[in-house]
Protein backbone atom coordinates (compact mmCIF):
# COMPACT_ATOMS: atom_id res chain seq x y z
CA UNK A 1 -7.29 18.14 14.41
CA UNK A 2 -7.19 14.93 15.93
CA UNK A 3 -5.63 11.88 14.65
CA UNK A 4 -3.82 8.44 14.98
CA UNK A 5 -0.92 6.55 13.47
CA UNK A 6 -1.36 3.16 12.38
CA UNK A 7 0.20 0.41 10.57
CA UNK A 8 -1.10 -2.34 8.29
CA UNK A 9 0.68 -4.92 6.33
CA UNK A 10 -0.04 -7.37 3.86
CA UNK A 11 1.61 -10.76 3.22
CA UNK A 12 1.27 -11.71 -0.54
CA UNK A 13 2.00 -15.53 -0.94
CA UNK A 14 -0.73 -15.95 -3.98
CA UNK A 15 0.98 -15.15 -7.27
CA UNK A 16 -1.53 -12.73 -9.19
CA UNK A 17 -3.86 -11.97 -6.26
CA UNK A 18 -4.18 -8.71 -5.57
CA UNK A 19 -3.98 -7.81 -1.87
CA UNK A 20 -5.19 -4.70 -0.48
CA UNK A 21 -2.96 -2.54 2.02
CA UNK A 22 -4.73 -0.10 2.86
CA UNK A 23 -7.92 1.59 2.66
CA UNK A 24 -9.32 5.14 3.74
CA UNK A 25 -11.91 5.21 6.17
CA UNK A 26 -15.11 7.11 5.20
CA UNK A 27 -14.67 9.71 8.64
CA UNK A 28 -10.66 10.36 7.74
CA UNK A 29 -7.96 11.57 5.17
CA UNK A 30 -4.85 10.12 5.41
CA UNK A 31 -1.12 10.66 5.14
CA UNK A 32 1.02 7.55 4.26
CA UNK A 33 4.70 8.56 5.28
CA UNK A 34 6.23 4.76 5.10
CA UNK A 35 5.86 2.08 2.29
CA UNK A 36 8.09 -1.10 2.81
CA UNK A 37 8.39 -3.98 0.45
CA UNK A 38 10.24 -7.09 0.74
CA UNK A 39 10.60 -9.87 -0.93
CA UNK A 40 11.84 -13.30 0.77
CA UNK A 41 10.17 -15.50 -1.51
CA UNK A 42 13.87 -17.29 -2.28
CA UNK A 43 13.17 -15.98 -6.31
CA UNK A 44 12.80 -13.06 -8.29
CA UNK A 45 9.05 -11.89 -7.84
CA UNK A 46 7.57 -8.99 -9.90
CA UNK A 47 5.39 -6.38 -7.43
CA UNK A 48 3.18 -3.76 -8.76
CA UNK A 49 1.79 -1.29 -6.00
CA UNK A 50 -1.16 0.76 -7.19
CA UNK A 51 -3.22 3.60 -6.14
CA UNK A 52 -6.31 3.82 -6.36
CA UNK A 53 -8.78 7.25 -6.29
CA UNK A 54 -12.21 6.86 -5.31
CA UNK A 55 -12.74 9.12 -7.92
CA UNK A 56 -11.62 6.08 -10.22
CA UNK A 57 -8.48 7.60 -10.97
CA UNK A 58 -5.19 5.38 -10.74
CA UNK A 59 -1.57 5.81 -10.01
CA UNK A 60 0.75 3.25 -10.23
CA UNK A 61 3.04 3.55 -7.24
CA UNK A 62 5.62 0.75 -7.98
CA UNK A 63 5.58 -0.98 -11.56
CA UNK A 64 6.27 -4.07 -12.16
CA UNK A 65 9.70 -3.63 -9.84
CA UNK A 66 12.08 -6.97 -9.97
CA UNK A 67 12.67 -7.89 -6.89
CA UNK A 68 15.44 -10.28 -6.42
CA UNK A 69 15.14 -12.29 -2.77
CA UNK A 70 15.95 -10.47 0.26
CA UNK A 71 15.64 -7.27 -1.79
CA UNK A 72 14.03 -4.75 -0.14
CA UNK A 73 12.63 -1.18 -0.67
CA UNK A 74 11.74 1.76 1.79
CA UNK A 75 9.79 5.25 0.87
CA UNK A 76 10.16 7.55 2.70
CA UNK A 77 10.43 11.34 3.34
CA UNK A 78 7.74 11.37 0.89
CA UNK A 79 3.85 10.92 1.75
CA UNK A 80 0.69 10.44 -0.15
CA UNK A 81 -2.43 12.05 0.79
CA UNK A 82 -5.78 9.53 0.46
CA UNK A 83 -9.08 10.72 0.55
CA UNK A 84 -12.18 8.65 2.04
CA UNK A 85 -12.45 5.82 -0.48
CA UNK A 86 -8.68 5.95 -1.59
CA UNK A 87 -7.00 2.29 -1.69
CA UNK A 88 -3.25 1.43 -2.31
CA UNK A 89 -2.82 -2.57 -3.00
CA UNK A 90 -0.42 -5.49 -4.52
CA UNK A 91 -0.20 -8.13 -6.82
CA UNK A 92 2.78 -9.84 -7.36
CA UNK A 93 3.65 -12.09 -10.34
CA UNK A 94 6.81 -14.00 -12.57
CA UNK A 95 6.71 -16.68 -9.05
CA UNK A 96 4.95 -19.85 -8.21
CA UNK A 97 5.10 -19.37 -4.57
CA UNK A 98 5.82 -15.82 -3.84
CA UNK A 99 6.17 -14.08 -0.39
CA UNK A 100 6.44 -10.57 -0.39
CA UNK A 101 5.09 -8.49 2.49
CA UNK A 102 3.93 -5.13 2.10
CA UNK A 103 3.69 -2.74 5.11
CA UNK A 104 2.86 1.41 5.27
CA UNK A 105 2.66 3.23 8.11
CA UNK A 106 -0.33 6.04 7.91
CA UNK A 107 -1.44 9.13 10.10
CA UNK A 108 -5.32 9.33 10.13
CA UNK A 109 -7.24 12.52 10.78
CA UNK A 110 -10.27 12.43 11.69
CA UNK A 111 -12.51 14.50 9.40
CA UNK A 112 -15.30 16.73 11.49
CA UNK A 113 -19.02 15.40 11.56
CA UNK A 114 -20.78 18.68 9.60
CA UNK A 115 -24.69 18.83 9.00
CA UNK A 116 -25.81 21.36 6.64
């Protein structure tokens, strides 16, 4: 099966925006083996990562995590399959002026063109 690696990121500096990190293509499923966070917003910030199903299920991923500044988190050894449709995003809150960036690292395979 053939596929890529990729990485995205996402820089949150709007407290309660939610950002989106990542969304599976329609043609692909895909397997996110990193997830960084860091926050180096010179306060604590508040980060909530969620996942969301295009089935309109929900997983939250990271909840409401304190992050003091400079803190930092790294998953890995882990990975989370997404399905066409699937999204994983942020919103950070409890800071004026936050600035936490977000980055995964995904391998996408490319799902076969079938007619029926």
């Amino acid at each position: 099966m053939e596929f890529r690696a990729r990485t995205y990121n996402v820089e949150c500096i709007v407290a309660s925006q939610e950002y989106t990190l990542y969304t599976c293509p329609d043609n692909c499923r895909a397997q996110m083996n990193l997830l960084y966070v860091t926050n180096s917003s010179g306060s604590t910030a508040t980060v909530n990562i969620e996942f969301d199903r295009a089935d309109s299920s929900h997983a939250h991923i990271l909840g409401a995590k304190n992050m003091a500044d400079g803190e930092f988190i790294q998953w890995s050894g882990a990975y989370i399959v997404l399905e066409p449709g699937d999204k994983i995003h942020t919103t950070v809150t409890g800071v004026a002026s936050p600035h936490v960036d977000v980055m995964c690292t995904v391998e996408e395979y490319f799902l076969p063109n079938r007619t029926y």
